[in-house]
Protein backbone atom coordinates (compact mmCIF):
# COMPACT_ATOMS: atom_id res chain seq x y z
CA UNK A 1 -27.53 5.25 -3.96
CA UNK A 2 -27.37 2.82 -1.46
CA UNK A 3 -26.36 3.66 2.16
CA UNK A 4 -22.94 2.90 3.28
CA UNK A 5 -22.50 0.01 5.43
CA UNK A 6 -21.75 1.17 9.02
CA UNK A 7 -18.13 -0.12 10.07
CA UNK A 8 -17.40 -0.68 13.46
CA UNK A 9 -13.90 0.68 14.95
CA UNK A 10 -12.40 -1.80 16.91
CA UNK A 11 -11.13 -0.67 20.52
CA UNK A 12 -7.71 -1.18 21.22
CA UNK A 13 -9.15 -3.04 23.90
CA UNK A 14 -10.89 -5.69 22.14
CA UNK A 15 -8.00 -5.71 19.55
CA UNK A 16 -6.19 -6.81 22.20
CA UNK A 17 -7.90 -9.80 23.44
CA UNK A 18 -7.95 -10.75 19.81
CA UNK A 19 -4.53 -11.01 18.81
CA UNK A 20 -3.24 -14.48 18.80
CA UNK A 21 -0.88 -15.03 21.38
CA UNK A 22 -1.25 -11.35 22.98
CA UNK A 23 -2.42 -11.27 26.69
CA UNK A 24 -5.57 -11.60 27.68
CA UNK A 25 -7.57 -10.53 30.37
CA UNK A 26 -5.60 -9.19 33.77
CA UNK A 27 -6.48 -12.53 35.27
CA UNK A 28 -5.04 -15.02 32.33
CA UNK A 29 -1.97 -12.74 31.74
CA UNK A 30 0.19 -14.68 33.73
CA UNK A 31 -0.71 -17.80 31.40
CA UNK A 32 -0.64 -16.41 28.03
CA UNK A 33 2.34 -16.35 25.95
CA UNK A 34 4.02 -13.56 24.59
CA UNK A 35 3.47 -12.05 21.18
CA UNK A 36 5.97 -13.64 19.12
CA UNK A 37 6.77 -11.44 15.87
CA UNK A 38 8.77 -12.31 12.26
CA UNK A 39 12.63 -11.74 13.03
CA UNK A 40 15.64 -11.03 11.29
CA UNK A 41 18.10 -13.60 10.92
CA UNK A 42 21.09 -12.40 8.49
CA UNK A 43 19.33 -12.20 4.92
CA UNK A 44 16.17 -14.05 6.26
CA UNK A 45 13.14 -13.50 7.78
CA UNK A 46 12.11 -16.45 10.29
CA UNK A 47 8.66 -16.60 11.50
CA UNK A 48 7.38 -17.28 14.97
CA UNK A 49 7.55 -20.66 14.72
CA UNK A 50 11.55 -20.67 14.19
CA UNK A 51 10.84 -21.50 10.12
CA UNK A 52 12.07 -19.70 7.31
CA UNK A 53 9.12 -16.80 5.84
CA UNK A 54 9.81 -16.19 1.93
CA UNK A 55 7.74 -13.26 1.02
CA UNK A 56 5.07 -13.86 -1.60
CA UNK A 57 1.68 -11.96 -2.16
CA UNK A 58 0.27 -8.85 -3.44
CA UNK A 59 -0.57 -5.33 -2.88
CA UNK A 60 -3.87 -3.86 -1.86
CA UNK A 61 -3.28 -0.45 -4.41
CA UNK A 62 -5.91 1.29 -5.34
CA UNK A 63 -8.38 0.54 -1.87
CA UNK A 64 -6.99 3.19 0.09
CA UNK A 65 -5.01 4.92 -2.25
CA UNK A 66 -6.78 5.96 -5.65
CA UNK A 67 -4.57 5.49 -8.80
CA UNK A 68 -5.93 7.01 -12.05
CA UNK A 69 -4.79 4.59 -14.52
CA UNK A 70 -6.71 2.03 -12.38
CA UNK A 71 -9.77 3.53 -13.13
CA UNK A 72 -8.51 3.93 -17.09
CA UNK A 73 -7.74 7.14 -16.06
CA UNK A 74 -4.70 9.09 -17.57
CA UNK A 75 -3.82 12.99 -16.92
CA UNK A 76 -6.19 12.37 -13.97
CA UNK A 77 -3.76 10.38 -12.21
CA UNK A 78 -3.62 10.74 -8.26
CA UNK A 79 -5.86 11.00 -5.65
CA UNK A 80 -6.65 14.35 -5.22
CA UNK A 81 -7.42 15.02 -8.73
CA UNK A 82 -9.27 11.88 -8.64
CA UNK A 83 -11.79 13.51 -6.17
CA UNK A 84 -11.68 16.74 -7.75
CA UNK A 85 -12.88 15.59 -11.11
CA UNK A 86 -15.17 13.63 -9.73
CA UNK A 87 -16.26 16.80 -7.59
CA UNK A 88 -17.02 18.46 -10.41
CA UNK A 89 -18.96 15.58 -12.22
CA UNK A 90 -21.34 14.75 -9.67
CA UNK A 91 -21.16 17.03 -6.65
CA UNK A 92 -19.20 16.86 -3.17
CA UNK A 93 -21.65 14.80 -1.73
CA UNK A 94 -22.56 12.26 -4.28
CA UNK A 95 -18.68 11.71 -4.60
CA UNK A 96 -18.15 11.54 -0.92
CA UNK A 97 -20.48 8.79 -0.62
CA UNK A 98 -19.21 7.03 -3.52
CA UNK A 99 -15.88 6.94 -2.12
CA UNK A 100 -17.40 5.39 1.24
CA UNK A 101 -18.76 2.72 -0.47
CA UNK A 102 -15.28 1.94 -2.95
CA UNK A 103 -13.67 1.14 0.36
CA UNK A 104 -16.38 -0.91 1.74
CA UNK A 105 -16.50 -2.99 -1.56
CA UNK A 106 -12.46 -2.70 -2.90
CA UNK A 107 -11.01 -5.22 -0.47
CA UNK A 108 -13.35 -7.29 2.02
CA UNK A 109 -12.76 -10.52 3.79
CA UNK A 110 -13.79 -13.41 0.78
CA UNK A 111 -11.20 -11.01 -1.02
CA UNK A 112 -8.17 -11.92 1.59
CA UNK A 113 -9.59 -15.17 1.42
CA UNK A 114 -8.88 -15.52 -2.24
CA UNK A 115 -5.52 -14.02 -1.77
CA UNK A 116 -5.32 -16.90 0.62
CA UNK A 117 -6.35 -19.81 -1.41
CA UNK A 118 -3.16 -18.53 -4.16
CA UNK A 119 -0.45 -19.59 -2.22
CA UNK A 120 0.47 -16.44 -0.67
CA UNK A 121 1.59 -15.55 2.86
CA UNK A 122 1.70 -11.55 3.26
CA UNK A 123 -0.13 -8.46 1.67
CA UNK A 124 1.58 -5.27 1.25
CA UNK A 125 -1.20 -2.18 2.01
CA UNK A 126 -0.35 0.81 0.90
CA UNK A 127 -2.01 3.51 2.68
CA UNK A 128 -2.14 7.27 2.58
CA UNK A 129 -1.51 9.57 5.39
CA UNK A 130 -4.60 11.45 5.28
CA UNK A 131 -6.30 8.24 6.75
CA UNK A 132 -4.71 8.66 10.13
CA UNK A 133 -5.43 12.73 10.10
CA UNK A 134 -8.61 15.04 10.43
CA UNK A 135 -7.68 15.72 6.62
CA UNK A 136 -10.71 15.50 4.14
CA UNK A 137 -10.25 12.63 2.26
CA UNK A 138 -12.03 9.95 0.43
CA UNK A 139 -15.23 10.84 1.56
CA UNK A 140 -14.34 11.88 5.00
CA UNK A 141 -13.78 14.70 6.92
CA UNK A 142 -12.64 15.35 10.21
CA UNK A 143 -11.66 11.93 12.43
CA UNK A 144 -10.36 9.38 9.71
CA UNK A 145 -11.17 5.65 9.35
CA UNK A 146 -7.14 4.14 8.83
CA UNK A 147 -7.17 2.29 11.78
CA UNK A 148 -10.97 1.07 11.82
CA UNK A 149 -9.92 -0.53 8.26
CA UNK A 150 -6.69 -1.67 9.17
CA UNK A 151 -8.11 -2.87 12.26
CA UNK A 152 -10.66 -5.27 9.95
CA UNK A 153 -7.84 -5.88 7.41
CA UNK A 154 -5.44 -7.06 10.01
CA UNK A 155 -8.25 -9.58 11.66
CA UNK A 156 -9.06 -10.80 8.07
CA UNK A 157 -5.45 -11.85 7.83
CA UNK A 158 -5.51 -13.53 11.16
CA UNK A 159 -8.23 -15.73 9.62
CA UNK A 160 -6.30 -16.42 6.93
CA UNK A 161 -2.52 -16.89 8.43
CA UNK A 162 -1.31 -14.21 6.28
CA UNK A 163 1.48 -11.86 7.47
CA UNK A 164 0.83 -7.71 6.76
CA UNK A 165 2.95 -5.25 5.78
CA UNK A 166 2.07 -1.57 6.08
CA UNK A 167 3.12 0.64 3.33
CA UNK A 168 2.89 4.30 4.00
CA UNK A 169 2.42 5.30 0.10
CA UNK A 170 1.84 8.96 0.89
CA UNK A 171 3.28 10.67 3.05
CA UNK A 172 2.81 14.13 4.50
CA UNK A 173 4.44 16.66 1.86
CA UNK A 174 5.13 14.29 -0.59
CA UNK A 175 8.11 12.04 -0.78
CA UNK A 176 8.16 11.22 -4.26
CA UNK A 177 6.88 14.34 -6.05
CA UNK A 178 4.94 12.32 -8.98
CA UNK A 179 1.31 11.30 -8.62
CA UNK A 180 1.75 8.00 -6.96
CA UNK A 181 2.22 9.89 -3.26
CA UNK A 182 -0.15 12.26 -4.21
CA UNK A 183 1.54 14.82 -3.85
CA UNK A 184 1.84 18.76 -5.46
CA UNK A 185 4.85 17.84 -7.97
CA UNK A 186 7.96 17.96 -5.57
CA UNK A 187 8.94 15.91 -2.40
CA UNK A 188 8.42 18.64 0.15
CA UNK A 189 8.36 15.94 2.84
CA UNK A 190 12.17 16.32 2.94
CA UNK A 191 12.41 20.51 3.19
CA UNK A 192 9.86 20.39 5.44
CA UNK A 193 10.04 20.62 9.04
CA UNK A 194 6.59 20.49 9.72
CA UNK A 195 5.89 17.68 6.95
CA UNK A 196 8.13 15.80 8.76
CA UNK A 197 6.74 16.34 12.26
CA UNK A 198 3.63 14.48 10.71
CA UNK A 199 5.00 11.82 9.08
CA UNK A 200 6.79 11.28 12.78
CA UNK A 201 3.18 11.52 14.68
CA UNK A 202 1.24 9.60 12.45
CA UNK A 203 4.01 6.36 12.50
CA UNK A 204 4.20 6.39 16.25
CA UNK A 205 0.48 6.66 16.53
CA UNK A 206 0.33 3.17 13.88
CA UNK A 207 3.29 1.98 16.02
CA UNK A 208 1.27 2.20 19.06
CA UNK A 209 -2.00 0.87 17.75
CA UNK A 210 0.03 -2.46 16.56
CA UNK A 211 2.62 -2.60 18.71
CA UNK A 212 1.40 -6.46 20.05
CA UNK A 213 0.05 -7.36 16.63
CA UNK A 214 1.77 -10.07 15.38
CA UNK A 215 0.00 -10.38 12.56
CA UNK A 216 1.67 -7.14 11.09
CA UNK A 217 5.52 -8.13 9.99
CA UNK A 218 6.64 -4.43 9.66
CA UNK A 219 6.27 -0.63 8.68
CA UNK A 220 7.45 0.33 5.21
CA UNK A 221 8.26 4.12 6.26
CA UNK A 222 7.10 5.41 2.78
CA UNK A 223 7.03 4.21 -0.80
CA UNK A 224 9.59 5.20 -3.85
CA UNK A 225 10.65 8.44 -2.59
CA UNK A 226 12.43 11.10 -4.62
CA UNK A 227 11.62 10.84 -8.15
CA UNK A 228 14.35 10.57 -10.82
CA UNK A 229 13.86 13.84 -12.70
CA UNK A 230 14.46 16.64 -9.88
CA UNK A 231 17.26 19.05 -10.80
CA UNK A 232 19.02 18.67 -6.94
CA UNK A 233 17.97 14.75 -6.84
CA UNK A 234 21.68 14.14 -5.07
CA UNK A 235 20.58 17.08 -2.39
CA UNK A 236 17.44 14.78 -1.85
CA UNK A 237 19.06 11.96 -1.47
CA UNK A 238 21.73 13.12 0.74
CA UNK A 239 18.20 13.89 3.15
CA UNK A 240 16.38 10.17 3.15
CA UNK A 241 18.64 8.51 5.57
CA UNK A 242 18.57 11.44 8.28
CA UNK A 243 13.97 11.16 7.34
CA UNK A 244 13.88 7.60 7.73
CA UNK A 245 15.93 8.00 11.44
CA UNK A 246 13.50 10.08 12.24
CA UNK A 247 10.78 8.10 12.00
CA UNK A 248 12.38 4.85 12.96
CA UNK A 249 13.29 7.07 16.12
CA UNK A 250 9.47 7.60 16.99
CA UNK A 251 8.48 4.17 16.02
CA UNK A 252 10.53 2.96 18.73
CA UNK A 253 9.46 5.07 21.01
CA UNK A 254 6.59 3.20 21.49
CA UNK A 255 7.23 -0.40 19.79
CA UNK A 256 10.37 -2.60 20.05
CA UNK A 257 8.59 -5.38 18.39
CA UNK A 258 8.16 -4.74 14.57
CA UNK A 259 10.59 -4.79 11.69
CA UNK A 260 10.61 -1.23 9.91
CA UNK A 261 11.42 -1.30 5.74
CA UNK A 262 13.19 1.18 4.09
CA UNK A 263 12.96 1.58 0.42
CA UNK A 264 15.72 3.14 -2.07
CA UNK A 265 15.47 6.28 -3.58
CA UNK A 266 14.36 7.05 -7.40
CA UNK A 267 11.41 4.10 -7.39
CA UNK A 268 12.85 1.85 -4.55
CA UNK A 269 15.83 1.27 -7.18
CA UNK A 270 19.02 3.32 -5.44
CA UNK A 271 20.46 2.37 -2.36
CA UNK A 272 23.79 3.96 -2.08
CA UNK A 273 21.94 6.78 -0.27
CA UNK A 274 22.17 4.55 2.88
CA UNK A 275 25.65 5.21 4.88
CA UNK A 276 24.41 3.68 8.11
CA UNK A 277 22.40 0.50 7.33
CA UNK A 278 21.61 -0.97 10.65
CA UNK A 279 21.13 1.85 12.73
CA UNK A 280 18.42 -0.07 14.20
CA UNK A 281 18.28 -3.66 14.66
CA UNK A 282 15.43 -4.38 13.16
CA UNK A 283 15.94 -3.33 9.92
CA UNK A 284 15.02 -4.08 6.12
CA UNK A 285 15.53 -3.58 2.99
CA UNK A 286 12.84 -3.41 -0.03
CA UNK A 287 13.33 -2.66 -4.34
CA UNK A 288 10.78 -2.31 -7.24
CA UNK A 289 11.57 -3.18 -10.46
CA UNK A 290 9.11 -3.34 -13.33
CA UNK A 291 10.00 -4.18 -16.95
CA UNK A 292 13.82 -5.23 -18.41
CA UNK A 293 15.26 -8.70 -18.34
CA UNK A 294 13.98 -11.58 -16.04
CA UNK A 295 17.62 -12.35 -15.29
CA UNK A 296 19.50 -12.32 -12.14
CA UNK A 297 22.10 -9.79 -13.89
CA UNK A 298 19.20 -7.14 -13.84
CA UNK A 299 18.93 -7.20 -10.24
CA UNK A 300 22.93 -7.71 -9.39
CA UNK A 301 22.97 -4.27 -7.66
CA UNK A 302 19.85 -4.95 -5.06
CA UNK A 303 21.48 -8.61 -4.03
CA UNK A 304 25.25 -6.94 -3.92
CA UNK A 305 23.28 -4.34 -1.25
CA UNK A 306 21.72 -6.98 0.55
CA UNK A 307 24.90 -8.90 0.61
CA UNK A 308 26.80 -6.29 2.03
CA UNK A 309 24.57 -5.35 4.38
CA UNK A 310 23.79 -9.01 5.43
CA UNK A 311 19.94 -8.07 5.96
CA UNK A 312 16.74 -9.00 4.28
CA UNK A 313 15.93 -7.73 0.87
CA UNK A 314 12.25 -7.78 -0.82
CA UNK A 315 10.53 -7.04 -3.68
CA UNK A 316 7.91 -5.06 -2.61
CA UNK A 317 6.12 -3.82 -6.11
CA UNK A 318 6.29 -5.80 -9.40
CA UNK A 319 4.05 -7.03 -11.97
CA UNK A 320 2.71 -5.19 -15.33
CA UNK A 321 4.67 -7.69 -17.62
CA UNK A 322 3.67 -11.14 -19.25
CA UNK A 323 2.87 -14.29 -17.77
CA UNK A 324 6.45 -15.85 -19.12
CA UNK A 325 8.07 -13.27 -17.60
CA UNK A 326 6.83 -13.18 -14.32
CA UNK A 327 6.62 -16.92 -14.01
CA UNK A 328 10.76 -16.35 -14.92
CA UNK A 329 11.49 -13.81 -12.78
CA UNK A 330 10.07 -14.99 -10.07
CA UNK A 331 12.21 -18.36 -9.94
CA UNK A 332 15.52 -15.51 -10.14
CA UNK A 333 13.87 -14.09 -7.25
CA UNK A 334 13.42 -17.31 -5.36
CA UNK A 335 16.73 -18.55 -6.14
CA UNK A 336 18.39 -15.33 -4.67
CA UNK A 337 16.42 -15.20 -1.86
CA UNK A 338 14.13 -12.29 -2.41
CA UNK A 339 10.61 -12.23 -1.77
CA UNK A 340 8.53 -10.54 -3.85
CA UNK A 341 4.41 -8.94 -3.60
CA UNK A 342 2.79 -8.37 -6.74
CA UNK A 343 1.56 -5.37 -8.02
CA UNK A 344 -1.50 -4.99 -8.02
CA UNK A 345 -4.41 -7.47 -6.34
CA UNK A 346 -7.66 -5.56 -8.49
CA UNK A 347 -7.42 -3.66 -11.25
CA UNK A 348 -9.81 -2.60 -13.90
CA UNK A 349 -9.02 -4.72 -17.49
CA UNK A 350 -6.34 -6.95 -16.37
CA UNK A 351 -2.87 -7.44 -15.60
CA UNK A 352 -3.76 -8.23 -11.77
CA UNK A 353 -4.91 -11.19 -9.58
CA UNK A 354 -8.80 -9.80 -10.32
CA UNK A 355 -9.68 -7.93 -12.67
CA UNK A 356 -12.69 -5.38 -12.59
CA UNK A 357 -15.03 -4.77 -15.98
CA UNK A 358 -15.53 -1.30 -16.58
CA UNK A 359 -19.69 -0.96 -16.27
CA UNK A 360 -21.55 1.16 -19.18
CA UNK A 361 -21.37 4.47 -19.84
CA UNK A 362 -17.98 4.63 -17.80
CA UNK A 363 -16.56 5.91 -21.16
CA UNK A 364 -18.67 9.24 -20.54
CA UNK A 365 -16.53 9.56 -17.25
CA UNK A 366 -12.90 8.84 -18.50
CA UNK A 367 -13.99 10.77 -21.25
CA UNK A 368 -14.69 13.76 -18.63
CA UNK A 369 -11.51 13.39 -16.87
CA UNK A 370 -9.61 14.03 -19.87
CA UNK A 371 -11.24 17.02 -20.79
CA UNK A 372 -9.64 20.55 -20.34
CA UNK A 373 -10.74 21.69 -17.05
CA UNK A 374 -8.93 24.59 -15.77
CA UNK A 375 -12.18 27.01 -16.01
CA UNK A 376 -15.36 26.75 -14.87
CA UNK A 377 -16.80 27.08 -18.22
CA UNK A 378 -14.52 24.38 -19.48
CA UNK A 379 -16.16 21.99 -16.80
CA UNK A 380 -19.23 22.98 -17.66
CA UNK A 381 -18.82 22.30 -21.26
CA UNK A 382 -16.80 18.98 -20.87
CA UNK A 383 -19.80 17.67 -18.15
CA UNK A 384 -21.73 14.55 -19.69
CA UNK A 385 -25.33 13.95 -18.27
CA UNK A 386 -25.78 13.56 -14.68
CA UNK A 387 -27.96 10.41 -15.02
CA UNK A 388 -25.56 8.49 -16.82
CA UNK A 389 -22.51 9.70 -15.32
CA UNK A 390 -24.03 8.89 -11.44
CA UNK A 391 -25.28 5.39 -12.88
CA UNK A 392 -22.15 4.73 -14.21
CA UNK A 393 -20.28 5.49 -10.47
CA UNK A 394 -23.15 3.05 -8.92
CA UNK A 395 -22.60 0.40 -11.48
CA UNK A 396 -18.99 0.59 -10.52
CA UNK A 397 -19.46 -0.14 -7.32
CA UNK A 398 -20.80 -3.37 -8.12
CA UNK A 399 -18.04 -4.41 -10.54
CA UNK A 400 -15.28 -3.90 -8.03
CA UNK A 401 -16.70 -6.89 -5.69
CA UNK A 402 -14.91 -9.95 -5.61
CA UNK A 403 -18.48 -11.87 -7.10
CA UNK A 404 -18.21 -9.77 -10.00
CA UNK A 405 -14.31 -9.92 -10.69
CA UNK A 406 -12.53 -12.35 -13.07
CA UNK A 407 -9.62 -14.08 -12.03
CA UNK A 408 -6.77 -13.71 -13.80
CA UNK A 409 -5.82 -17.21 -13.94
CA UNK A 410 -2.40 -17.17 -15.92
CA UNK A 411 -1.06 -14.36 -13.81
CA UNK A 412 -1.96 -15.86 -10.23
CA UNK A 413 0.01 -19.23 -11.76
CA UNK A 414 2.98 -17.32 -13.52
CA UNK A 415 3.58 -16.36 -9.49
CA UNK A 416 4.69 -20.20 -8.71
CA UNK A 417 3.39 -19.27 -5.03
CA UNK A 418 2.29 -22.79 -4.59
């Protein structure tokens, strides 16, 4: 296997001196301009430059955050029993290395050029927590890499005038309690004192890594929390507002400058959780919706919330659907005023802006992460041969790169972002 391509962790320092209208030197700072950052102005957002900033874009799933069914994957589903499986097909160390690589190759800087050259202006990264912790994951343990790849991520953007949102998709605990945070089945984040210490370190740490990035146009807390099917759902829910206040409250601690996004509960979809919505000034709003009617009548209760509120609302995950009805909902979007990323920018198969060919004998491994596992003599049994299973991982590797993708030309068009 090929060795993984050393990444170099940008100092705050020289972060600094990059940003586009951040201070300089000590010398130049009294001729430099201040950061300027995206604003609020009633149900808008209004860029730097005084102009009007309509969301549209894409998320970056699956980079730093491992989805099974992107991967063909099915009761194998979330990150940790993505790494486990894969633990127990080709070692800790062969998997390790394999996930250093995946980042390396997932998302590099022709890929946010692409994204570029679509028409969009922002990417939505969702991230998990572990990648700002000493927590082993993806390959790594002890000090994480989150900021040394946010770091590149946010100077690819610069390059390529596009705005960044950063999406906390897993928090500490769990906030959802399905596999898309990650988590162990329940959103302990919210019974959890100590879960929500974290979450509160780790966002004020971000905060103060970015606080004179303009590049970044605001902190999404964390993503869908509290799944639907809980038994005391309205006890969660009576518990997000006082969470998010929390870590709004340590996010300004440190930066005044970003906008912070708060999502509803039960898959960004319910909002009448929120009793105090501009407890900060800085606020916004974002919804998911996947599937149902391309019609403005499906999405009546997210614009009566942003009415009422009088702040922005966005769409911060949709896709999965046809190219007629994305092309359709996305004109109800734009004539209601809410900006919308895609979900997702590389997938295997399809149904993305890139698409990713599964490589042979990647069968043998879905294959293997369906299998009963829950002995040791069940993995054994279920284990295909090492050769073709490794090979298979390698060849993977390859097929994620931009070079090797397929654009997806009908869904980048159904988007209407130019």
């Amino acid at each position: 296997m090929k060795h993984l391509l050393a990444m170099t962790t940008l100092s705050l320092a020289a972060l600094t001196l990059g940003l586009a209208g951040c201070s300089g030197p000590k010398a130049d700072k009294a001729a430099a301009p201040a950061p300027k950052f995206v604003t609020i102005q009633g149900h808008d957002l209004i860029k730097p430059d005084g102009e009007k900033l309509f969301i549209m874009g894409t998320n970056l799933g699956n980079w730093l955050n491992p989805e099974g069914y992107m991967f063909r994957f099915s009761k194998t589903n979330s990150g940790h029993f993505i790494n486990e499986m894969f633990c127990q097909l080709v070692g800790p160390d062969f998997t390790a290395e394999f996930w250093r690589q995946f980042k390396d190759n997932y998302v590099t800087r022709e890929d946010i050029r692409f994204i570029k050259s679509t028409g969009a202006n922002t990417i939505r990264l969702p991230f998990h927590y572990k990648l700002f912790t000493d927590e082993d994951y993806m390959g790594i343990t002890g000090r994480q890499d989150g900021f040394a790849r946010v770091d590149s991520l946010v100077e690819w953007c610069r390059e390529s005038q596009l705005f960044l949102i950063l999406d906390m998709h897993d928090a500490p605990g769990g906030q959802t309690g399905d596999n898309i945070d990650d988590s162990y089945g329940y959103p302990w984040l919210f019974d959890s004192e100590a879960s929500q210490q974290k979450f509160c370190d780790i966002w004020r740490a971000i905060a103060d890594h970015y606080k004179n990035e303009p590049v970044i146009l605001g902190y999404e807390l964390m993503n869908e929390p509290i799944a639907p099917y809980f038994e005391n759902v309205d006890e969660l829910n009576a518990k997000l507002e006082a969470v998010y206040k929390k870590g709004v409250t340590a996010i300004r601690e440190v930066d005044q400058n970003h906008i912070i996004l708060l999502g509803g509960a039960q898959w960004n979809g319910n909002f009448r959780p929120f009793t105090d919505s501009k407890f900060d000034s800085k606020l916004m709003y974002t919804c998911h919706r996947y599937g149902g009617p391309a019609t403005k009548e499906a999405i009546q209760g997210f614009i009566s919330f942003r009415d009422s509120v009088n702040l922005p609302m966005y769409m911060g995950e949709i896709g999965h659907n046809t190219d007629q009805w994305q092309a359709d909902f996305c004109q109800v979007m734009r004539d209601n005023n809410i900006g919308y990323t895609f979900w997702p920018y590389k997938k295997v198969d399809g149904s993305c802006f890139m698409a990713f060919k599964a490589p042979a004998g990647w069968d043998e491994v879905v294959k293997f992460s369906e299998a009963p596992r829950a002995t040791y003599a069940e993995i054994r049994e279920a284990r295909p041969d090492q050769a073709v299973a490794r090979q298979a991982m390698i060849d993977l590797l390859e097929a994620v790169k931009l070079e090797n993708c397929v654009k997806q030309e009908g869904y980048i068009n159904s988007l209407g972002m130019k």
